[in-house]
Protein backbone atom coordinates (compact mmCIF):
# COMPACT_ATOMS: atom_id res chain seq x y z
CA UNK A 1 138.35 121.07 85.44
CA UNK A 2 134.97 122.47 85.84
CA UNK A 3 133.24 120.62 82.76
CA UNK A 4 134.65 117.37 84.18
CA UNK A 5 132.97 117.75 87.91
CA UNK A 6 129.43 119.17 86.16
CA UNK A 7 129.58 115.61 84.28
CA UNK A 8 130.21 114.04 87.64
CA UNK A 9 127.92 114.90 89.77
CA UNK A 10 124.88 113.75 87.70
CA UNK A 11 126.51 110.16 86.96
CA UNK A 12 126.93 109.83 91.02
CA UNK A 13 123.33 111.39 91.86
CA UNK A 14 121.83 108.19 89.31
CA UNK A 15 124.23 105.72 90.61
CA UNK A 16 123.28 106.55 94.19
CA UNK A 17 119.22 106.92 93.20
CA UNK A 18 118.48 104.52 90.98
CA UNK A 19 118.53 101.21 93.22
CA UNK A 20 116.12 102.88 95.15
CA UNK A 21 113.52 103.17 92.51
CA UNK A 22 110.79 100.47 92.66
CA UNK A 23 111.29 98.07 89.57
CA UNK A 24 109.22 94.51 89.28
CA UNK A 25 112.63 91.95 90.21
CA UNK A 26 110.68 88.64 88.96
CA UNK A 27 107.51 86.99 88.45
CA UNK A 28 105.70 83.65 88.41
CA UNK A 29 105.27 82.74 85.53
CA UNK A 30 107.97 84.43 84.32
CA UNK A 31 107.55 86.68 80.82
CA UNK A 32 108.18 85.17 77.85
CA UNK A 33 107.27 81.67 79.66
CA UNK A 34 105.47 78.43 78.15
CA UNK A 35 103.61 76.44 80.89
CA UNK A 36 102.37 72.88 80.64
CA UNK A 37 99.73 73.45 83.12
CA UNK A 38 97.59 76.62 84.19
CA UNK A 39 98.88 78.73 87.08
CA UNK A 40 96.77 79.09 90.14
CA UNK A 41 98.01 82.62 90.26
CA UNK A 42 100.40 85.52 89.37
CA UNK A 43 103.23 85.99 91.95
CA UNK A 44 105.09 89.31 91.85
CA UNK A 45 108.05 90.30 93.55
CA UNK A 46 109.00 94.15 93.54
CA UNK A 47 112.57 95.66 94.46
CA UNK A 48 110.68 97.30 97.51
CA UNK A 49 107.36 96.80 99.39
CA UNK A 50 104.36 98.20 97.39
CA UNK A 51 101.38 99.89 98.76
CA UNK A 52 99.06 96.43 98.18
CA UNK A 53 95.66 98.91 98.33
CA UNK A 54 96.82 100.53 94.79
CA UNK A 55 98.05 98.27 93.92
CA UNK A 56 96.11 96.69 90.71
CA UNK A 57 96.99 93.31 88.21
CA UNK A 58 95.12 92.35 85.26
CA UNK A 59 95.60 89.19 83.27
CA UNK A 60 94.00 89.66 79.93
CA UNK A 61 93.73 86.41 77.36
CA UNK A 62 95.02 86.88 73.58
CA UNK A 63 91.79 88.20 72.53
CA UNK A 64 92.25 90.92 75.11
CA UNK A 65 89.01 89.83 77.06
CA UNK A 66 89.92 90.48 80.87
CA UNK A 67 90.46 87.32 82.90
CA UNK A 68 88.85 88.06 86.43
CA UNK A 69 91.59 87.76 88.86
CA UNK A 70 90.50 87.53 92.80
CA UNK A 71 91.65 90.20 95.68
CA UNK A 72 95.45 90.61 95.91
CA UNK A 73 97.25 88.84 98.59
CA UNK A 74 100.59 89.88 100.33
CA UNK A 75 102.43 86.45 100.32
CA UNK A 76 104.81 86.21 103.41
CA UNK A 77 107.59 85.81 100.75
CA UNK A 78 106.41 89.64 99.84
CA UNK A 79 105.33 88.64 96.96
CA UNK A 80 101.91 90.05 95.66
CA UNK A 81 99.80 87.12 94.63
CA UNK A 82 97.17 87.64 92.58
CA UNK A 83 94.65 84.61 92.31
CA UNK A 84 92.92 83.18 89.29
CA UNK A 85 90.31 81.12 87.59
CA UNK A 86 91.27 78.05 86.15
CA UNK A 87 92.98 79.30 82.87
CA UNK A 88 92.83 77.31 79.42
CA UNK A 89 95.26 76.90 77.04
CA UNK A 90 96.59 80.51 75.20
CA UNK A 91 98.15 83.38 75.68
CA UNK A 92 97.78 85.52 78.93
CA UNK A 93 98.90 89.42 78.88
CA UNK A 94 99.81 90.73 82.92
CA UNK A 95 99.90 94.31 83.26
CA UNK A 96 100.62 96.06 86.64
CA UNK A 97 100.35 99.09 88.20
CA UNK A 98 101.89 100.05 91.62
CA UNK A 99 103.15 102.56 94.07
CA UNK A 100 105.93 102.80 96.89
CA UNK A 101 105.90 104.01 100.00
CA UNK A 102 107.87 107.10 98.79
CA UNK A 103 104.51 107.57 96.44
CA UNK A 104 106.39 106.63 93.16
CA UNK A 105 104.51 104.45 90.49
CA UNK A 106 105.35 102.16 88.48
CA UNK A 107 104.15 100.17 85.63
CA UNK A 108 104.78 97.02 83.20
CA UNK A 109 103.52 94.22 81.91
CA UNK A 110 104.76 90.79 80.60
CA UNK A 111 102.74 87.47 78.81
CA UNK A 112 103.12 83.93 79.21
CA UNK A 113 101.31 81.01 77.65
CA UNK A 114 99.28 77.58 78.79
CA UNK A 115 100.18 74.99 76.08
């Protein structure tokens, strides 16, 4: 009996913890995505509000020259909307890096591409 409960309790600590770890839920443009035209900016929605002053997003191009991408915005969505330049066609490489309230970081990154 006591080997089954010591597997237990672990399995029901991560079920009950793990939604409430920040995680990126979607973006725009999405990864993996092929756009006919340019975005005007990266939109990313997180699982829970992020501290926006740590927050940091750079869009890179494919030959890993930075793209300079404007102060971040809180969109009243909650979104965090990070501006751009008028991109050209290639491939673009977002990588974030963010924090919740609870002081846990997070990071990822995803590409898309302007035809």
């Amino acid at each position: 009996m006591l080997r089954s409960t010591t597997r237990f309790w672990p399995l029901l600590a991560a079920a009950i913890l793990l939604p409430l770890h920040l995680k990126l839920d979607r973006s725009d443009p999405s990864a993996g995505a092929t756009l006919d035209a340019a975005p005007a900016a990266v939109r990313l929605w997180f699982s829970q509000a992020v501290e926006l002053p740590v927050t940091k997003v750079t869009v890179t191009n494919a030959a890993k020259e930075a793209v300079p991408v404007r102060a971040l915005e809180r969109a009243t969505d909650g979104a965090v909307v990070a501006p751009l330049p008028t991109l050209g066609a290639g491939r673009y490489t977002v990588s974030w890096r963010t924090m919740a309230k609870d002081g846990h970081v997070v990071k990822g990154d995803f590409a898309f591409t302007v035809k």
